[in-house]
C-alpha atoms as a PDB file:
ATOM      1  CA  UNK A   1     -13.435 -29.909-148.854  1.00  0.00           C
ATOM      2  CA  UNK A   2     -11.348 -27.390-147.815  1.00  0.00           C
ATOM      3  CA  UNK A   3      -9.641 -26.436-144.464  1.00  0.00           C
ATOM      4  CA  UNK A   4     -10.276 -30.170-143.818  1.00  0.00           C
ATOM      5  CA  UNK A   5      -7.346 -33.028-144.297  1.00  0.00           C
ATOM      6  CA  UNK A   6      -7.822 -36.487-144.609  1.00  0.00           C
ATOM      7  CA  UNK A   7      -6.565 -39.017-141.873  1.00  0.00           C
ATOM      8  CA  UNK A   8      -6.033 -42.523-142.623  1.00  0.00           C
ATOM      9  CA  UNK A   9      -5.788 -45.009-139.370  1.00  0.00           C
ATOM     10  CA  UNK A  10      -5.381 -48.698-138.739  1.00  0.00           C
ATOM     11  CA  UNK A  11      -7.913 -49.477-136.177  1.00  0.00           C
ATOM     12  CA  UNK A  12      -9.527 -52.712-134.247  1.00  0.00           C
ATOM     13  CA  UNK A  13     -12.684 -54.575-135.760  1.00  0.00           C
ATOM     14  CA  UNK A  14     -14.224 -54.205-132.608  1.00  0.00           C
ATOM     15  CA  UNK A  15     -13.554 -50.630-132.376  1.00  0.00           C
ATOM     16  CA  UNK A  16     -14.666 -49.852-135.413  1.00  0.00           C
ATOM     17  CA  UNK A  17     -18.089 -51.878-135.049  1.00  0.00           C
ATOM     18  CA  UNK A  18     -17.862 -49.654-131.618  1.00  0.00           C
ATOM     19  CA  UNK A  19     -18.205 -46.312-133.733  1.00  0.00           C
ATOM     20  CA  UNK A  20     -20.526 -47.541-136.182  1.00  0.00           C
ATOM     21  CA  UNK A  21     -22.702 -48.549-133.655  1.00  0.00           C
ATOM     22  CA  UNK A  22     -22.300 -45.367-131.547  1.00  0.00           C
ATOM     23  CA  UNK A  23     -22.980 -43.338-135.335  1.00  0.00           C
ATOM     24  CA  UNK A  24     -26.598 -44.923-135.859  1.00  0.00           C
ATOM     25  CA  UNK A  25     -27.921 -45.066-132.360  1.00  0.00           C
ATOM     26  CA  UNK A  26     -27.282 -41.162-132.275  1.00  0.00           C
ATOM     27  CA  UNK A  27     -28.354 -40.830-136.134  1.00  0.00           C
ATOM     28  CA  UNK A  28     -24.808 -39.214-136.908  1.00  0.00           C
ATOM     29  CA  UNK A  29     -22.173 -40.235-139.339  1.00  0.00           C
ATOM     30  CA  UNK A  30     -19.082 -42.549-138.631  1.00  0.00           C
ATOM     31  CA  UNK A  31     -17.157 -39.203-139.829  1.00  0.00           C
ATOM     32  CA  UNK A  32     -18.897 -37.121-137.308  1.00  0.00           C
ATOM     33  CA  UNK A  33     -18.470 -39.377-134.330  1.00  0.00           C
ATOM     34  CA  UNK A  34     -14.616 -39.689-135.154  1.00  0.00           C
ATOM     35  CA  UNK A  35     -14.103 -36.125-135.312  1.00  0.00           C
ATOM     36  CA  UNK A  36     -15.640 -35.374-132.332  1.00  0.00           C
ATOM     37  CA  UNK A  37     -13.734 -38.476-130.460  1.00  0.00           C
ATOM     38  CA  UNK A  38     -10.550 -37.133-131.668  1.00  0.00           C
ATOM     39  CA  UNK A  39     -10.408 -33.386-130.801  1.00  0.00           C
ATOM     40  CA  UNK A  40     -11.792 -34.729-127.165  1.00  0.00           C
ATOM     41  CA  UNK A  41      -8.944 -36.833-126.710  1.00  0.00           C
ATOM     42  CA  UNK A  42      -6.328 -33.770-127.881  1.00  0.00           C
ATOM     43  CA  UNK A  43      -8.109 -31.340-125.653  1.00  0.00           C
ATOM     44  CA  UNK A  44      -7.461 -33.539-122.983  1.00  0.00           C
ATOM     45  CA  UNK A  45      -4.312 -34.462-123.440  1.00  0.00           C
ATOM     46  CA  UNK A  46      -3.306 -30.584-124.113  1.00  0.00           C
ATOM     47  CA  UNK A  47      -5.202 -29.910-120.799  1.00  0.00           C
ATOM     48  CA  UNK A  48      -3.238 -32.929-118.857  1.00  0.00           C
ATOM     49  CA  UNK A  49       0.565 -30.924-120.751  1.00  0.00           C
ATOM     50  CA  UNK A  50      -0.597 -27.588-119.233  1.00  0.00           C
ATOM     51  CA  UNK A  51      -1.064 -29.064-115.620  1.00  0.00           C
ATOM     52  CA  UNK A  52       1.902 -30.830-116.130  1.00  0.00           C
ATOM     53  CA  UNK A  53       3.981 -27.888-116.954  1.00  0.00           C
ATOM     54  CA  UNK A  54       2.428 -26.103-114.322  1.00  0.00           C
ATOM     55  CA  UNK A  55       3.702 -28.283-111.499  1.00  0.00           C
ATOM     56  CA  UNK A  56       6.928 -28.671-113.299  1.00  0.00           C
ATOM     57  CA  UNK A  57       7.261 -24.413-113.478  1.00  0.00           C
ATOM     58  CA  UNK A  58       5.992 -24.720-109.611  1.00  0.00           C
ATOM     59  CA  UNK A  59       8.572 -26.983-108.376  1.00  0.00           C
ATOM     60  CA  UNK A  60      11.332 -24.765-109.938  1.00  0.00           C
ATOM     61  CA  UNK A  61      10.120 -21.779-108.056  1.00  0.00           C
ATOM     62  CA  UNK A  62      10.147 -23.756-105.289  1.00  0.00           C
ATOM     63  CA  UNK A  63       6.659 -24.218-104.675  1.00  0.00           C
ATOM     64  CA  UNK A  64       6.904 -27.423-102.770  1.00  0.00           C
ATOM     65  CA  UNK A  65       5.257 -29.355 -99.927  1.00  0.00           C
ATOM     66  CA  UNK A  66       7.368 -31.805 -98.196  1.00  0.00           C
ATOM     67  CA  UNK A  67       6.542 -35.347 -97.944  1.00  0.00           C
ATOM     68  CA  UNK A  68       6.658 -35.424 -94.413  1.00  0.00           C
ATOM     69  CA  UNK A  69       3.833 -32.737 -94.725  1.00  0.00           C
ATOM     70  CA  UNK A  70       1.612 -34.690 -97.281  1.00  0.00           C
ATOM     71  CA  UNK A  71       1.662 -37.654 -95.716  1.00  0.00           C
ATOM     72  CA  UNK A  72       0.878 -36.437 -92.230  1.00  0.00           C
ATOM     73  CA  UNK A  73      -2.067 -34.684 -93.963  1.00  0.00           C
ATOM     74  CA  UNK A  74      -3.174 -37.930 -96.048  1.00  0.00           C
ATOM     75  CA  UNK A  75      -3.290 -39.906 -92.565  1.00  0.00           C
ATOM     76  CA  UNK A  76      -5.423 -37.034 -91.138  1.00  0.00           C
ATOM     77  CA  UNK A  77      -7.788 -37.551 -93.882  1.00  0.00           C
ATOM     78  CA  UNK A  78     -10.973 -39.778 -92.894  1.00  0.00           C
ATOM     79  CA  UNK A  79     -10.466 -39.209 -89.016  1.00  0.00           C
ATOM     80  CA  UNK A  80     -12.545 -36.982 -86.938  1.00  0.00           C
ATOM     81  CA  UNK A  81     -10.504 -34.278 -87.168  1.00  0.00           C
ATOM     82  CA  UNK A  82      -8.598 -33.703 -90.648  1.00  0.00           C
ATOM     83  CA  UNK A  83      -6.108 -31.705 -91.171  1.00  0.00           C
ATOM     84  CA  UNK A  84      -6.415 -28.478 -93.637  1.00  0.00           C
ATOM     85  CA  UNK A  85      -4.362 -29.305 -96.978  1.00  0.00           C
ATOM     86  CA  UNK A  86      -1.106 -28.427 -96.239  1.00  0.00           C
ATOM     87  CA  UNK A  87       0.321 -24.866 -97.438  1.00  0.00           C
ATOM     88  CA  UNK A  88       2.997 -24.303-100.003  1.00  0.00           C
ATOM     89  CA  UNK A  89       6.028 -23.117 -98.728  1.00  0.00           C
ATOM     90  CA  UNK A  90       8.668 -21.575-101.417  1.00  0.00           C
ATOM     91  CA  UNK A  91      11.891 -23.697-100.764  1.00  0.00           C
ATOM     92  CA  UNK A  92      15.181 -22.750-102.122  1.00  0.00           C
END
């Protein structure tokens, strides 16, 4: 088939029962459910390295909020009056 590559993985009994079960309730091959659990689990993960990276690049710009600031907002939170989420200030 081409544009397609084979994987080969070790996995559980039970998680393999897991996906055969999941393949004939929804009338789809064991193929088709692994392929679709897999490139779910990279996008996330490559979505979870962006906002990683993100905050990383933030704090070296300085984009910071002290932790004096968060926590005084995190006590706020539940009371009758909240505070507003506390602003980033560019430290450096």
């Amino acid at each position: 088939m081409p544009g397609t590559k084979v994987l080969t993985a070790h996995v559980p009994i039970e998680l393999a029962d897991k996906v055969d079960l999941l393949a004939e309730s929804s009338e789809r091959s064991r193929g088709w459910i692994i392929k679709r659990a897999l490139a779910e689990y990279i996008e996330r993960a490559e979505l979870r390295q962006a906002m990683i990276q993100q905050g990383l690049d933030a704090v070296e710009r300085g984009e910071t909020v002290s932790h004096a600031e968060a926590a005084t907002w995190l006590k706020s939170l539940g009371t009758v009056n909240p505070m507003p989420l506390p602003g980033v200030k560019k430290r450096g």
